[in-house]
Protein backbone atom coordinates (compact mmCIF):
# COMPACT_ATOMS: atom_id res chain seq x y z
CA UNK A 1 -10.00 -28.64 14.46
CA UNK A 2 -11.69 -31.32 15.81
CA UNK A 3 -11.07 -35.07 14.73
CA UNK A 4 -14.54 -36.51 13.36
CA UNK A 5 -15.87 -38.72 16.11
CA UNK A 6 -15.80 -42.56 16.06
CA UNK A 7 -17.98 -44.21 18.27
CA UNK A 8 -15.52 -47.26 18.06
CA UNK A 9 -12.80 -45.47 19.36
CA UNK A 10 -11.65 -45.28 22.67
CA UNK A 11 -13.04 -42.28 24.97
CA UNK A 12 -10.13 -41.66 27.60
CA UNK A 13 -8.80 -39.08 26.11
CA UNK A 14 -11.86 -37.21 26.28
CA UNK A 15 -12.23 -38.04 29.75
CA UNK A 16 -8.84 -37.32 31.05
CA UNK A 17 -8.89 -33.77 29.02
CA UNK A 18 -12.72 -33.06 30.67
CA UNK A 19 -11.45 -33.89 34.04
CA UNK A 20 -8.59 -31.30 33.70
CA UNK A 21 -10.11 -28.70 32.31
CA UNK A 22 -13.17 -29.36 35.19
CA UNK A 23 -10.27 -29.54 38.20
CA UNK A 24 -8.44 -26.43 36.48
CA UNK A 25 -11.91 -24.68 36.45
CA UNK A 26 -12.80 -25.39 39.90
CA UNK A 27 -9.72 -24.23 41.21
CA UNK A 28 -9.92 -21.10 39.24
CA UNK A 29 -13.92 -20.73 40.21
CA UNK A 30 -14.49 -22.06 43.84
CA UNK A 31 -11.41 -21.68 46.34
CA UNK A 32 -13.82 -23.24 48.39
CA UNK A 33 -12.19 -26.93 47.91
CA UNK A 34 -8.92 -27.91 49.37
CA UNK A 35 -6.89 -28.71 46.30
CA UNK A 36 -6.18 -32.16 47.26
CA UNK A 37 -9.17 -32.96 47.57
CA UNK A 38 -9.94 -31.99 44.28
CA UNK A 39 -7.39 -33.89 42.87
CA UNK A 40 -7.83 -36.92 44.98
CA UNK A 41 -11.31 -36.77 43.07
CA UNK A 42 -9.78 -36.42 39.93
CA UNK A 43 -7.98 -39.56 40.21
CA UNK A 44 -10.93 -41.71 41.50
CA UNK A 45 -12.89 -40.13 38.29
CA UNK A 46 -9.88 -41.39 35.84
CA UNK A 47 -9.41 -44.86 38.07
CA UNK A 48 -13.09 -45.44 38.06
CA UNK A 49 -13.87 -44.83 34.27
CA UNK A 50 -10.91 -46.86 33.56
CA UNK A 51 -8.66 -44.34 31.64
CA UNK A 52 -6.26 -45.63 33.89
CA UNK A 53 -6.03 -48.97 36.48
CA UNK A 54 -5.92 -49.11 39.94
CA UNK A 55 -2.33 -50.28 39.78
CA UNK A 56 -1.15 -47.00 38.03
CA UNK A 57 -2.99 -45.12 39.99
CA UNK A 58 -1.75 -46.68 43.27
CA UNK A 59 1.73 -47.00 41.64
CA UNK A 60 2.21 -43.14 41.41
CA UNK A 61 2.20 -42.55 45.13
CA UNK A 62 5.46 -44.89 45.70
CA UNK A 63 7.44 -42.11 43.64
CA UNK A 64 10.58 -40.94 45.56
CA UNK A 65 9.40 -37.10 44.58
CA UNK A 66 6.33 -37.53 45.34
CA UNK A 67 7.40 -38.76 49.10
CA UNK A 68 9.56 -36.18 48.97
CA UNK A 69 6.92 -33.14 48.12
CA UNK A 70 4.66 -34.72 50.87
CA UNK A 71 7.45 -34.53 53.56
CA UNK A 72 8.43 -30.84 52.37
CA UNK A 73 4.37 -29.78 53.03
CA UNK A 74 4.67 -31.57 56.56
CA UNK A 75 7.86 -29.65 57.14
CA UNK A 76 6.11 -26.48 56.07
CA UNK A 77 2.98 -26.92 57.87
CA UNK A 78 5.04 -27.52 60.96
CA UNK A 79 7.06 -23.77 60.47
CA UNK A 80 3.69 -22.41 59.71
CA UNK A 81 1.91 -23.40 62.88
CA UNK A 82 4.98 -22.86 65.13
CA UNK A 83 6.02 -19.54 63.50
């Protein structure tokens, strides 16, 4: 069940849940879209309506996995093209 809603209270939730479920459905409904490109527009969507700051946002990319996961899909787009 729903919680009643306060228009004093804060709405990032809201937004951060509607901008899952809308990246979730797009990638379920239009293959169309490279993924990260749908999630690099997820993140300007939370950034810009302020769920989170810039600095968090930004922040998240100096992560040692997610280097890590970005130097794996070089790696594998190297095999892939090479054979």
């Amino acid at each position: 069940m729903l919680p009643n809603w306060n228009p004093e209270a804060p709405s990032h939730p809201w937004i951060a849940l509607a901008v899952t479920l809308l990246v979730f459905l797009g990638l379920q409904l239009h293959r169309r879209l490279p993924v990260d490109l749908m999630f690099m527009g997820a993140l300007m969507i939370v950034t810009l309506t302020g769920v989170i700051s810039a600095e968090q946002a930004l922040k998240s990319f100096a992560s040692p996995a997610v280097i890590t996961i970005g130097g794996l899909l070089v790696v594998a787009a190297g095999l892939k093209s090479t054979g």
